[in-house]
C-alpha atoms as a PDB file:
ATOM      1  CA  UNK A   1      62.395 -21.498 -40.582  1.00  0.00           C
ATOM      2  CA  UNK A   2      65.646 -20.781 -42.218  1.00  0.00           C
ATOM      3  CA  UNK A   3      66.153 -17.377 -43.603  1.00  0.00           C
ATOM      4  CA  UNK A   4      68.706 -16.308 -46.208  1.00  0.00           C
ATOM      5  CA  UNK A   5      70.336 -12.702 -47.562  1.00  0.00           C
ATOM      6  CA  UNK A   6      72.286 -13.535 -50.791  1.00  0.00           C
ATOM      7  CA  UNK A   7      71.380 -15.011 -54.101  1.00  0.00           C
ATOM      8  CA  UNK A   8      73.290 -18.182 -53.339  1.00  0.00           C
ATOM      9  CA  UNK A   9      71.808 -19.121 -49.853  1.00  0.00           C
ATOM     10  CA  UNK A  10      68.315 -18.020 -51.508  1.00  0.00           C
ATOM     11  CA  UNK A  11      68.862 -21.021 -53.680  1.00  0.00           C
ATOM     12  CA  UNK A  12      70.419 -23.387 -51.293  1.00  0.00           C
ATOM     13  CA  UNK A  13      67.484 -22.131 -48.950  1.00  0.00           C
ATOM     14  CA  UNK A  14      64.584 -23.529 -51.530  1.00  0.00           C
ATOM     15  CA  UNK A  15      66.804 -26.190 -51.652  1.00  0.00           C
ATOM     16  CA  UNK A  16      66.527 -27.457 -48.292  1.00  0.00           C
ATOM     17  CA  UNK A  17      63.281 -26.564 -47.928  1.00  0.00           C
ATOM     18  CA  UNK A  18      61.826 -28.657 -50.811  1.00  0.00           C
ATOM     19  CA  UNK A  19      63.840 -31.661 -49.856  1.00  0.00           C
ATOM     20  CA  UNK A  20      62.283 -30.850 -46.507  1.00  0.00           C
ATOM     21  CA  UNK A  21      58.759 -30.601 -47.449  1.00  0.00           C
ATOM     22  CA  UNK A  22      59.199 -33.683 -49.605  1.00  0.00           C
ATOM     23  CA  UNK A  23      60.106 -35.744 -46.435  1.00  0.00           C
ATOM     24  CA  UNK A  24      57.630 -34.169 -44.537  1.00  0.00           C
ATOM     25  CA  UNK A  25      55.013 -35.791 -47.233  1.00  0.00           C
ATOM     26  CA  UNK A  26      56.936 -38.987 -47.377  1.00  0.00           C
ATOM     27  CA  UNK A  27      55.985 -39.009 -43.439  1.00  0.00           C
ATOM     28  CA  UNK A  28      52.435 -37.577 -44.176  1.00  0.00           C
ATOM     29  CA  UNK A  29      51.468 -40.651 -46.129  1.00  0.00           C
ATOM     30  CA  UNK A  30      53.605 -43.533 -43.804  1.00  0.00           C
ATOM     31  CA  UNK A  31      50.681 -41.799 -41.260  1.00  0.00           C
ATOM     32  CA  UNK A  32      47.834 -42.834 -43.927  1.00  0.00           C
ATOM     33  CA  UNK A  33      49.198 -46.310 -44.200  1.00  0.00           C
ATOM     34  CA  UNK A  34      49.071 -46.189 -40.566  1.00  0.00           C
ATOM     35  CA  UNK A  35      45.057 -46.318 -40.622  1.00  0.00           C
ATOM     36  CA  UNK A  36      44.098 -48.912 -41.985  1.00  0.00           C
ATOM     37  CA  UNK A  37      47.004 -51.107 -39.857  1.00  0.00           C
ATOM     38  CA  UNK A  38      44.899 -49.026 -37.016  1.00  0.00           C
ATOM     39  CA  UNK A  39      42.059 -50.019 -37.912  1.00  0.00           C
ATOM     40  CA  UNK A  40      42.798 -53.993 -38.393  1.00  0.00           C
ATOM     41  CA  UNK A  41      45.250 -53.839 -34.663  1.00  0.00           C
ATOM     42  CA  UNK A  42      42.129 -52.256 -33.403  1.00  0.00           C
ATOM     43  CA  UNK A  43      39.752 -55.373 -33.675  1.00  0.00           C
ATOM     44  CA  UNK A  44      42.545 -57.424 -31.198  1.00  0.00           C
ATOM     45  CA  UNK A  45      44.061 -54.718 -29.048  1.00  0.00           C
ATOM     46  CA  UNK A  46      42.159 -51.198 -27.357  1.00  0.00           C
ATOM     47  CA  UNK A  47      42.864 -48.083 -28.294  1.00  0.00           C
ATOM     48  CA  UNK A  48      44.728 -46.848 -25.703  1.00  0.00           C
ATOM     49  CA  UNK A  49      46.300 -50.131 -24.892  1.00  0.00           C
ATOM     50  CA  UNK A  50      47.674 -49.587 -29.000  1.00  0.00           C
ATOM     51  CA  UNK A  51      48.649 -46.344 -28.303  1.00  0.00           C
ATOM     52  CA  UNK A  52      50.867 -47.343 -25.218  1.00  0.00           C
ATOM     53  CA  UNK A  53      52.481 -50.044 -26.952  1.00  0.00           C
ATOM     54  CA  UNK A  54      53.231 -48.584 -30.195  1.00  0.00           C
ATOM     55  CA  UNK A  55      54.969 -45.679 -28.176  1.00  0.00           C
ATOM     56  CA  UNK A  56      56.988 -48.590 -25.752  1.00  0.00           C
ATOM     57  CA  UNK A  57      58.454 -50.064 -28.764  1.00  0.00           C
ATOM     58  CA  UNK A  58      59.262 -47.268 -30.292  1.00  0.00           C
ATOM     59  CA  UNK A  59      61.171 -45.975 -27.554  1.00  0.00           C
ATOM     60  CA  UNK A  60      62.904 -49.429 -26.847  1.00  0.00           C
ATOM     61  CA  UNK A  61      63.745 -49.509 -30.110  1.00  0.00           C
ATOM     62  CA  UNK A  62      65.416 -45.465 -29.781  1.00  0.00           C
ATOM     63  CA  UNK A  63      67.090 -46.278 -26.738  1.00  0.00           C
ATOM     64  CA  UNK A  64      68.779 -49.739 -28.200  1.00  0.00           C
ATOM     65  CA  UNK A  65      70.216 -47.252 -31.392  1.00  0.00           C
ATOM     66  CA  UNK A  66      71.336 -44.513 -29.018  1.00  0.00           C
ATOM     67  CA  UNK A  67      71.496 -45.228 -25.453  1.00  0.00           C
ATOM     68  CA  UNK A  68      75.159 -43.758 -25.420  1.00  0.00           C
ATOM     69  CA  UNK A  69      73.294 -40.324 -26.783  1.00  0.00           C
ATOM     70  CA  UNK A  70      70.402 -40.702 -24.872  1.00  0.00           C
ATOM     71  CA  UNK A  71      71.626 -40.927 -21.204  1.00  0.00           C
ATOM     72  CA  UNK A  72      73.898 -37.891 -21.494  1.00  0.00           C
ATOM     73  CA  UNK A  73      70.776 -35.809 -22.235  1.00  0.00           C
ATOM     74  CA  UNK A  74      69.963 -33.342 -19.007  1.00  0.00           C
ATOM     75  CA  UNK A  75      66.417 -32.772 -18.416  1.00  0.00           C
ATOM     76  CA  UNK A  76      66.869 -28.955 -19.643  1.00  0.00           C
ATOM     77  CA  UNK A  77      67.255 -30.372 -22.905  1.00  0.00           C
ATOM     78  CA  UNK A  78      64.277 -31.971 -23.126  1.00  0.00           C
ATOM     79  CA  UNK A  79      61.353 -30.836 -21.304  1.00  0.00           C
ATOM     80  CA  UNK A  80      60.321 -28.841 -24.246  1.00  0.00           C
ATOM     81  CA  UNK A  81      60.163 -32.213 -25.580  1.00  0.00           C
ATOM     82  CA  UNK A  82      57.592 -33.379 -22.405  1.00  0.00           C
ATOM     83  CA  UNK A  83      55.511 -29.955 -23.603  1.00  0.00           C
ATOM     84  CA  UNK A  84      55.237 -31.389 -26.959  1.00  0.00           C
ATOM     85  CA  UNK A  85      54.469 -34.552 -25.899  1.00  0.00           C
ATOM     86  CA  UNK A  86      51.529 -33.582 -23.724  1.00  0.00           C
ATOM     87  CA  UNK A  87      50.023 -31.566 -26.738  1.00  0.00           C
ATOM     88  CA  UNK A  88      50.351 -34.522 -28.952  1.00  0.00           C
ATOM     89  CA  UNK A  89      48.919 -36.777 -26.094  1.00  0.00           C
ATOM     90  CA  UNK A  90      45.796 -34.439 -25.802  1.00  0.00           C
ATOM     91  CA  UNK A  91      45.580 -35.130 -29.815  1.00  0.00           C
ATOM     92  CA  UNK A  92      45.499 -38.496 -29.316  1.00  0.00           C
ATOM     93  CA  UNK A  93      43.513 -38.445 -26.080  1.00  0.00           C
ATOM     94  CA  UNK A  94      40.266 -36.255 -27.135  1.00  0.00           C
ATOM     95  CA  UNK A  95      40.293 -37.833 -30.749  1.00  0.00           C
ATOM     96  CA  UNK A  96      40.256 -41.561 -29.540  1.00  0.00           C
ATOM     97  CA  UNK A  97      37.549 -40.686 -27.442  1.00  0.00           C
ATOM     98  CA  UNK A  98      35.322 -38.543 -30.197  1.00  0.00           C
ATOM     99  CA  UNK A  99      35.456 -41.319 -32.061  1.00  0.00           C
ATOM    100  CA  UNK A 100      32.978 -43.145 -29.284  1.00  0.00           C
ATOM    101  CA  UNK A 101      30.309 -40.494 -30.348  1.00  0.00           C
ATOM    102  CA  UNK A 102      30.591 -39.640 -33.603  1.00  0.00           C
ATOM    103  CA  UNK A 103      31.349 -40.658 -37.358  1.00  0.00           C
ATOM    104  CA  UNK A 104      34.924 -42.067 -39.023  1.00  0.00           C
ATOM    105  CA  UNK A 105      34.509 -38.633 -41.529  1.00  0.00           C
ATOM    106  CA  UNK A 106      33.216 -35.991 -38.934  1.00  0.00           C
ATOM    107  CA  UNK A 107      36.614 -37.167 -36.611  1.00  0.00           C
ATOM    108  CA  UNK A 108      38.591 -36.810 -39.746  1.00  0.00           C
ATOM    109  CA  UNK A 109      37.287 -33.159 -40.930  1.00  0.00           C
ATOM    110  CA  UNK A 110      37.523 -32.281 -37.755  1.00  0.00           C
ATOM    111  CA  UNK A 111      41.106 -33.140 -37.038  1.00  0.00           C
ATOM    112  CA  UNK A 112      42.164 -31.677 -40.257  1.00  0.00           C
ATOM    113  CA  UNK A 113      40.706 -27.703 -39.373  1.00  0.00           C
ATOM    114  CA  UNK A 114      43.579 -27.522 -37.349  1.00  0.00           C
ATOM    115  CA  UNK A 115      44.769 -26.093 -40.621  1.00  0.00           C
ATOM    116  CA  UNK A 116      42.635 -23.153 -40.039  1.00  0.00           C
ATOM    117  CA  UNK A 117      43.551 -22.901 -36.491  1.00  0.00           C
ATOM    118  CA  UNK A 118      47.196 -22.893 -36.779  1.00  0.00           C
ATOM    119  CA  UNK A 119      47.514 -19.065 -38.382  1.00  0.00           C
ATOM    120  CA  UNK A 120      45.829 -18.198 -35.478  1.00  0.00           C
ATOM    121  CA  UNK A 121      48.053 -19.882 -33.115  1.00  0.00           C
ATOM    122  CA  UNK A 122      50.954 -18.801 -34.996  1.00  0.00           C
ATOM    123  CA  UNK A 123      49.884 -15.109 -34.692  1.00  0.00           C
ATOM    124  CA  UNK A 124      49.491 -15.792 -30.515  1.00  0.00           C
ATOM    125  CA  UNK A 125      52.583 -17.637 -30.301  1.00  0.00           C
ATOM    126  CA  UNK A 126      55.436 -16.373 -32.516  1.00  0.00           C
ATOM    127  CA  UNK A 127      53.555 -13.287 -33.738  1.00  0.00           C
ATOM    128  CA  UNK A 128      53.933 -14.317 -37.521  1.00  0.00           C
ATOM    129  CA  UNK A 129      51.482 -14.105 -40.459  1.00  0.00           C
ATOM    130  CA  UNK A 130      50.687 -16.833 -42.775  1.00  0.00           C
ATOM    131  CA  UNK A 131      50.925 -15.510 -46.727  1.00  0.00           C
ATOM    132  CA  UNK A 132      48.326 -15.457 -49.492  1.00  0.00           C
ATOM    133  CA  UNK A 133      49.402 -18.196 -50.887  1.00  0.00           C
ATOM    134  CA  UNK A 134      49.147 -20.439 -48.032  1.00  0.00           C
ATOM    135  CA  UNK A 135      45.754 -18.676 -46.921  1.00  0.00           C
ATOM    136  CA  UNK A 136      44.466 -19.480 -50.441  1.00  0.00           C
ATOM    137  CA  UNK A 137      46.097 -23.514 -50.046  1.00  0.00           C
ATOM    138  CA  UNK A 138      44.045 -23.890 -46.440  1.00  0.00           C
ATOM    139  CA  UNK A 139      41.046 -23.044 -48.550  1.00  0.00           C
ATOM    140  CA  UNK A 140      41.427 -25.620 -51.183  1.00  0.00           C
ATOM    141  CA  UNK A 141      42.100 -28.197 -48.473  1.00  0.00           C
ATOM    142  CA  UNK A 142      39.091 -27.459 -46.086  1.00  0.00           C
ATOM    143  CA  UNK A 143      36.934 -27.811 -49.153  1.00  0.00           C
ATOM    144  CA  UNK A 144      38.920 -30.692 -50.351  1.00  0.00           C
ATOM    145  CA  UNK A 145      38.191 -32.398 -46.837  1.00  0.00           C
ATOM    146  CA  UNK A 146      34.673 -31.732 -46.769  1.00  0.00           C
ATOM    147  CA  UNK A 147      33.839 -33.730 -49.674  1.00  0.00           C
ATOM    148  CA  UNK A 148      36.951 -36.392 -48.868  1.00  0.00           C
ATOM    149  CA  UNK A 149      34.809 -36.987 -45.329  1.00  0.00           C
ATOM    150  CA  UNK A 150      31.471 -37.345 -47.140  1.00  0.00           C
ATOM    151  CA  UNK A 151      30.638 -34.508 -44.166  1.00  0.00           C
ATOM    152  CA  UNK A 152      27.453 -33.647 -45.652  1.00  0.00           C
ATOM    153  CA  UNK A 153      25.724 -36.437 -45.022  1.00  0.00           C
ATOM    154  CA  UNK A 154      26.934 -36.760 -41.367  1.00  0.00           C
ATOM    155  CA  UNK A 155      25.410 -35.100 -37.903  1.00  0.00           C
ATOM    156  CA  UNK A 156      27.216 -32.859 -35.715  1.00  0.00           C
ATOM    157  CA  UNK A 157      27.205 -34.905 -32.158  1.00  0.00           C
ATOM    158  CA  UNK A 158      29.551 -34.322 -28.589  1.00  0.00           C
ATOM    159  CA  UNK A 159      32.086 -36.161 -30.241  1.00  0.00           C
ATOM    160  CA  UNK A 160      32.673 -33.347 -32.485  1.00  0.00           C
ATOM    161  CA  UNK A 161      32.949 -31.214 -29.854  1.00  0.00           C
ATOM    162  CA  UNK A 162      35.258 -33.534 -28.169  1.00  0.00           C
ATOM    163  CA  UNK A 163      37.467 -33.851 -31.414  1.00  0.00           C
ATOM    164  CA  UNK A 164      37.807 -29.841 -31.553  1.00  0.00           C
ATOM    165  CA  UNK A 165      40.642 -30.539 -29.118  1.00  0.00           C
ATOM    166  CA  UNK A 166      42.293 -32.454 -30.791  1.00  0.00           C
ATOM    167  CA  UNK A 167      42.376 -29.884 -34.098  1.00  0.00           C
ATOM    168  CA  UNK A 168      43.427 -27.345 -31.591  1.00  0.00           C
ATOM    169  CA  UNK A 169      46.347 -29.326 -29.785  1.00  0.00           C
ATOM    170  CA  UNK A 170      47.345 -30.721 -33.130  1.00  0.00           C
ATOM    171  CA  UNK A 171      47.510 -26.621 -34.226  1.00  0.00           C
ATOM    172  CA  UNK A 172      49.516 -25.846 -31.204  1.00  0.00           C
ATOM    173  CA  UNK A 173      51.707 -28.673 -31.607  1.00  0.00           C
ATOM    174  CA  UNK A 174      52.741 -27.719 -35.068  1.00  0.00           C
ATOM    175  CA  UNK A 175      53.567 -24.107 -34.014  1.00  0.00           C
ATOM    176  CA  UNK A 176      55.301 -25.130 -30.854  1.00  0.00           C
ATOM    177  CA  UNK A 177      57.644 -27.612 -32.308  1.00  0.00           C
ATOM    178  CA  UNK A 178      58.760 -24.524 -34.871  1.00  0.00           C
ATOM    179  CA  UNK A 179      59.185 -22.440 -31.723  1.00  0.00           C
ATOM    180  CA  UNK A 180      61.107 -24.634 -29.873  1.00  0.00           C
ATOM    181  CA  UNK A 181      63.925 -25.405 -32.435  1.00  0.00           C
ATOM    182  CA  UNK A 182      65.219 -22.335 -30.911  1.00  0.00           C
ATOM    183  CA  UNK A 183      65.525 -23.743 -27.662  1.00  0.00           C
ATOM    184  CA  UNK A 184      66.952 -27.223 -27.672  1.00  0.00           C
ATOM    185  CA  UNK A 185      67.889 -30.111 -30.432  1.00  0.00           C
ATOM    186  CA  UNK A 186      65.797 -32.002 -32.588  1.00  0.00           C
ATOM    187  CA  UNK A 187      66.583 -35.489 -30.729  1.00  0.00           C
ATOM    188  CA  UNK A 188      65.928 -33.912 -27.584  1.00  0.00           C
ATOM    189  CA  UNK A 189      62.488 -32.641 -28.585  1.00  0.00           C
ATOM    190  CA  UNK A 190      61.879 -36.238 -30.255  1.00  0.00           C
ATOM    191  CA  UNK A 191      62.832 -38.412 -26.810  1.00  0.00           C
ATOM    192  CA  UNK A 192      60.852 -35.672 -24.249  1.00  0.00           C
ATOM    193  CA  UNK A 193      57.650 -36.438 -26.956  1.00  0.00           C
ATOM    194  CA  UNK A 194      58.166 -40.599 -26.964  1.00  0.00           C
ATOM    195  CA  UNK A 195      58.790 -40.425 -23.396  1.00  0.00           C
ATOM    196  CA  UNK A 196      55.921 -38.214 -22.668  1.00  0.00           C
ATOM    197  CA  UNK A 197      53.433 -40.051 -24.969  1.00  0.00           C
ATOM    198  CA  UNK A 198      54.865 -43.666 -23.147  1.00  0.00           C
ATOM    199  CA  UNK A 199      54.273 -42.173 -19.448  1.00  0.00           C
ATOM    200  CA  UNK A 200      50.324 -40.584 -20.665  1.00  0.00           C
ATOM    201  CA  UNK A 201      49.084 -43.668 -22.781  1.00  0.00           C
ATOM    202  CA  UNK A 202      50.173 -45.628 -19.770  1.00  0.00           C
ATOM    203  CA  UNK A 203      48.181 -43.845 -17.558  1.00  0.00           C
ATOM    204  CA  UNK A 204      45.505 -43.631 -20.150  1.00  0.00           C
ATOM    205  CA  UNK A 205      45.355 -47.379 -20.788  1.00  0.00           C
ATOM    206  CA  UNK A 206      45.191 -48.354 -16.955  1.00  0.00           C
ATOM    207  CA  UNK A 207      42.750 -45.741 -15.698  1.00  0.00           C
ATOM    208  CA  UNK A 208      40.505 -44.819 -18.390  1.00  0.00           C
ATOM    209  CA  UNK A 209      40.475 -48.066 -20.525  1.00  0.00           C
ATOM    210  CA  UNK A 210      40.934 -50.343 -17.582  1.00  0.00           C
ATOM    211  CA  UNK A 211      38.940 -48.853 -14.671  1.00  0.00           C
ATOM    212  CA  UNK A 212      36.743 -46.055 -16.117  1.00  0.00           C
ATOM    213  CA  UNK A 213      35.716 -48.202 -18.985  1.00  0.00           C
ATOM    214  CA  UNK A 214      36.765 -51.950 -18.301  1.00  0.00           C
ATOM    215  CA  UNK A 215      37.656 -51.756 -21.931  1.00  0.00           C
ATOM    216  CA  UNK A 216      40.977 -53.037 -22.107  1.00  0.00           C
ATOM    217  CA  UNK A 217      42.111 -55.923 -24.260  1.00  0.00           C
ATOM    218  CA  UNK A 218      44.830 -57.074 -26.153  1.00  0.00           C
ATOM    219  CA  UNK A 219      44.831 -60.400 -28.676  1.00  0.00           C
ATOM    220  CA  UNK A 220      48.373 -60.597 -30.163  1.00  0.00           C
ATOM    221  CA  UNK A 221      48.332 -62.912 -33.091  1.00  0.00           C
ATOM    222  CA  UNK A 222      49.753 -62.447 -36.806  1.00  0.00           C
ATOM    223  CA  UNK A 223      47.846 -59.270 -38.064  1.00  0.00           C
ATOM    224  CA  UNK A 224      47.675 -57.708 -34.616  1.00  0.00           C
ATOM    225  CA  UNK A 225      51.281 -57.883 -34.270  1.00  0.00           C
ATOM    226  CA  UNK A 226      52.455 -56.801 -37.717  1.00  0.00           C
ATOM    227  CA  UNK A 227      50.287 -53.719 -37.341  1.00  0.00           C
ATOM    228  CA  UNK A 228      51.459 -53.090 -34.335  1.00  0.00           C
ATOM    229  CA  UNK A 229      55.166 -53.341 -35.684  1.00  0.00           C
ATOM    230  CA  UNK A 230      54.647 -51.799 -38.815  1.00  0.00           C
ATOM    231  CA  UNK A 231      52.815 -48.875 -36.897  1.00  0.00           C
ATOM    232  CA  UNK A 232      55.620 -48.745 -34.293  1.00  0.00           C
ATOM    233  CA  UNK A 233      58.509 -48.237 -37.283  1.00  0.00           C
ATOM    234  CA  UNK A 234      57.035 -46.326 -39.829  1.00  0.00           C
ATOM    235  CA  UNK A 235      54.115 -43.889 -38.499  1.00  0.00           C
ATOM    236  CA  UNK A 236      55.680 -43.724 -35.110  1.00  0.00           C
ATOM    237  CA  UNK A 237      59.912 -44.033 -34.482  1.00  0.00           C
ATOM    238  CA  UNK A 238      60.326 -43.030 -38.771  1.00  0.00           C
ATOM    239  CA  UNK A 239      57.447 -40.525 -39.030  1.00  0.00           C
ATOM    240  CA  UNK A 240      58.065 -38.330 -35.878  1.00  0.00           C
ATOM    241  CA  UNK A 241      61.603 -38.455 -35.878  1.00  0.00           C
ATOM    242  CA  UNK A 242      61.681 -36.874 -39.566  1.00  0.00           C
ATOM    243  CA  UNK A 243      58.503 -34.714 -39.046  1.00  0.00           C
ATOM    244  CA  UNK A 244      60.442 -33.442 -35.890  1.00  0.00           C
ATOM    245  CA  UNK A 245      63.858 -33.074 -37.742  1.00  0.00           C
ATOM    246  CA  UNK A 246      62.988 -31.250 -41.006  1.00  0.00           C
ATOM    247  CA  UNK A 247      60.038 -28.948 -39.838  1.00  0.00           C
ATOM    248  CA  UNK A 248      61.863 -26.513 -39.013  1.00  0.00           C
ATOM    249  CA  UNK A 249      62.895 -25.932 -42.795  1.00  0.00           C
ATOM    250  CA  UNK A 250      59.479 -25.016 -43.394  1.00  0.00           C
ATOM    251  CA  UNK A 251      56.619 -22.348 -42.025  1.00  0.00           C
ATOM    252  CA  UNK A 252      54.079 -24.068 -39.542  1.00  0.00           C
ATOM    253  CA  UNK A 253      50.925 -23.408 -42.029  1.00  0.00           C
ATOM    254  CA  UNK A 254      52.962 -25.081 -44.534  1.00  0.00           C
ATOM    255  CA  UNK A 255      53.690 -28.173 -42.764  1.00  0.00           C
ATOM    256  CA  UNK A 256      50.331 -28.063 -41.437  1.00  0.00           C
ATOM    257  CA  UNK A 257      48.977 -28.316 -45.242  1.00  0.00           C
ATOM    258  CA  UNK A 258      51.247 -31.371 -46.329  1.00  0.00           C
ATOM    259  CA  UNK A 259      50.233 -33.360 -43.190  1.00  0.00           C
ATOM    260  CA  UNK A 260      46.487 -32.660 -43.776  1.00  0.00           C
ATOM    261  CA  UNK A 261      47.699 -34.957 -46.906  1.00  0.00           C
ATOM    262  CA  UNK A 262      46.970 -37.630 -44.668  1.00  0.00           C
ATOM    263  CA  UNK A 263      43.518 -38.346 -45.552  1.00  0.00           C
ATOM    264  CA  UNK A 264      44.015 -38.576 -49.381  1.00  0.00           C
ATOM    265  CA  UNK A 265      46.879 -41.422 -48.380  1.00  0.00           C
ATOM    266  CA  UNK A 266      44.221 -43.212 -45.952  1.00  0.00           C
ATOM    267  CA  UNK A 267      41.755 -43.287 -48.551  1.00  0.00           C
ATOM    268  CA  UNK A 268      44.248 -44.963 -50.817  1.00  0.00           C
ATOM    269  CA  UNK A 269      45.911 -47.481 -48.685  1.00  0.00           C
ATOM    270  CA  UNK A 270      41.773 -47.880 -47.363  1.00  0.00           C
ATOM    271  CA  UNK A 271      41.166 -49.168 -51.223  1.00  0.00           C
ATOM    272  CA  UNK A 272      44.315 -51.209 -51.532  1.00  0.00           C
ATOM    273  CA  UNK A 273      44.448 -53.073 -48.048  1.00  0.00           C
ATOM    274  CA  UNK A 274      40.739 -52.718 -46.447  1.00  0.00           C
ATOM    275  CA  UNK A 275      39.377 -52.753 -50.462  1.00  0.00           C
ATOM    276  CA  UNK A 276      37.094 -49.619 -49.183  1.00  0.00           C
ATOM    277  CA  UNK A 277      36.313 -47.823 -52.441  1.00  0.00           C
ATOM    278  CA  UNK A 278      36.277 -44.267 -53.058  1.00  0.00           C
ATOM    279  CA  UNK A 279      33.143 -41.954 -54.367  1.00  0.00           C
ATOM    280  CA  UNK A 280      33.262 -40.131 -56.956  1.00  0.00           C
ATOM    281  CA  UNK A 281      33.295 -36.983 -54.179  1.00  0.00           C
ATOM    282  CA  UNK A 282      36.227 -38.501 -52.439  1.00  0.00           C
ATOM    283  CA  UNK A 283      37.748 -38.183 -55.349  1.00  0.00           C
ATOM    284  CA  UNK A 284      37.243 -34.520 -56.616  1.00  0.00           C
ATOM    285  CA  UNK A 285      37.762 -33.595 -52.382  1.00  0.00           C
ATOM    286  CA  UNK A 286      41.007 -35.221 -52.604  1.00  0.00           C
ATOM    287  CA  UNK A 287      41.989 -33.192 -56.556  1.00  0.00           C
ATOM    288  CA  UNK A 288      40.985 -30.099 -54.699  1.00  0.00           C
ATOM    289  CA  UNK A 289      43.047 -30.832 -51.516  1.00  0.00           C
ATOM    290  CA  UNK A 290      46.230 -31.826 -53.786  1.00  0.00           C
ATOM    291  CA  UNK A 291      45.691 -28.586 -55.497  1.00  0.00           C
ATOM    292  CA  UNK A 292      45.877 -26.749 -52.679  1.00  0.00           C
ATOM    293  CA  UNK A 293      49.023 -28.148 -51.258  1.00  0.00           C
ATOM    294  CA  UNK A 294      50.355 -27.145 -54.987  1.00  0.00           C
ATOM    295  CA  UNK A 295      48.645 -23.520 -54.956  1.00  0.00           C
ATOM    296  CA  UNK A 296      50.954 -22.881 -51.329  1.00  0.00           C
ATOM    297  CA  UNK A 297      53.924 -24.588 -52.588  1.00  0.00           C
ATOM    298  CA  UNK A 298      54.413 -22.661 -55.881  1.00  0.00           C
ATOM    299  CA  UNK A 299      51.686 -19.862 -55.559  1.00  0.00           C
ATOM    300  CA  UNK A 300      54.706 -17.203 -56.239  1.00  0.00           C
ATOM    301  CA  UNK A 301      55.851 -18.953 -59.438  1.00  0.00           C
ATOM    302  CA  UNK A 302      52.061 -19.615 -60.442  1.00  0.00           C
ATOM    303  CA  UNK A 303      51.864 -15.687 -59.762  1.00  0.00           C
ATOM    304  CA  UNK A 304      54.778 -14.986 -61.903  1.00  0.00           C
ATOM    305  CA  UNK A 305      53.169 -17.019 -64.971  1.00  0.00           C
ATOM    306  CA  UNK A 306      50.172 -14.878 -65.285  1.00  0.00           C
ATOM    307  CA  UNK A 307      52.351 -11.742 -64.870  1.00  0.00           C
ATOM    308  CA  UNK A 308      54.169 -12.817 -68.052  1.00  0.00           C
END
């Protein structure tokens, strides 16, 4: 996180660290729209077998742009990169496979208490506190996600258990990637991840999908192939290379709250491309999330009004 001394980098810090944040949302909700193309790629293609080839292209199309860049990168440089990439694998990995056990809304509430989680890992890992204001924004959102996921009407199972991981190597993730700006570049973090999550959802698609499960199947045709595309560009090569890039202009618990976003965009995009309608709960759990992100982003100003 960039820090700053005098009135004038003060300034220019917000600055950057709005524009930042803004991004960072502008990626948050290219990852909702990435659902429902998910979800209609999933009827033709497997989930791992998606995974692998939605990482392939995006790498193909990374190398193609900056092969020049890419082949004078040492493997110093990026195996914090391949650290990432194995957390973000696991994240993939253990939430794929809850989803075999348990409910679309359990996975999803799950996932997203890796806002909780990531103070915690934050106070392990760089020895930093989150602030009030971002304590009281984490509350909003878990109570905004609980009645986004319809949870209460929904059984705890092993997938949840299963899907714990995930919110935990999401949460690590998130703090990691701020820790390692120290270390190495941005593009070398981003190439060690697609390179990572290439080599894993390989493996993953041939041994767990293939011979564990015999699950493995791929039907390219006009929707699975624009999903797959889409997916590829936007979530994937366009949403992690920004999402990498501009983090570090922000706190973890902060970046944590504007990708738990996500949700509220699925929901939308749901309604709009799937035609899946929203409750009237949805709807007040996705107000209450949106205020929280709004409570942590200005709780200091907010502060300031009722001292006046």
């Amino acid at each position: 996180m960039v820090k700053a001394n005098h009135p004038f980098d003060i300034l220019l810090y917000y600055k950057t660290r709005y524009k930042a944040e803004i991004i960072l949302l502008l990626v948050t909700l290219s990852w909702g729209l990435s659902f429902s193309l998910i979800k209609i790629a999933l009827i033709y293609i497997s989930p791992f077998a998606f995974v692998f080839y939605r990482f392939l292209i995006t790498t193909i199309i990374l190398f193609i742009f900056f092969r020049k860049r890419i082949l004078k990168i040492k493997f110093y440089d990026i195996k914090y990169g391949f650290i990432l990439g194995a957390f973000l694998f696991i994240a993939y990995l253990t939430q794929t496979i809850g989803l075999k056990y348990t409910s679309a809304g359990n996975s999803a509430f799950i996932t997203g208490t890796n806002i909780v989680l990531i103070p915690f890992v934050q106070i392990l890992i760089v020895k930093t506190k989150p602030k009030i204001g971002n304590v009281i924004g984490i509350i909003f959102v878990l109570i905004g996600l609980y009645f986004l996921t319809d949870l209460k009407n929904a059984k705890l199972n092993l997938g949840d258990f299963i899907t714990l991981f995930c919110a935990i190597s999401v949460a690590v993730y998130i703090v990691l990637l701020d820790k390692f700006y120290k270390k190495t570049g941005y593009f070398e973090l981003i190439i060690g991840q697609f390179i990572t999550m290439v080599i894993l959802s390989f493996l993953g698609t041939f041994f767990i999908e293939h011979l564990i499960y015999n699950e493995y199947h791929m039907v390219l045709n006009f929707e699975s192939t624009l999903s797959l595309i889409l997916t590829a560009l936007l979530a994937t090569l366009i949403g992690l290379y920004f999402s990498t890039k501009y983090q570090k202009f922000t706190t973890p618990v902060r970046a944590g709250l504007i990708y738990n976003m996500e949700p509220i965009f699925a929901v939308i995009f749901a309604y709009f491309i799937l035609h899946e309608l929203m409750s009237f709960y949805q709807l007040i759990g996705a107000a209450i999330m949106f205020s929280g992100l709004i409570i942590s982003e200005f709780f200091e100003e907010i502060k300031s009004c009722f001292k006046k």
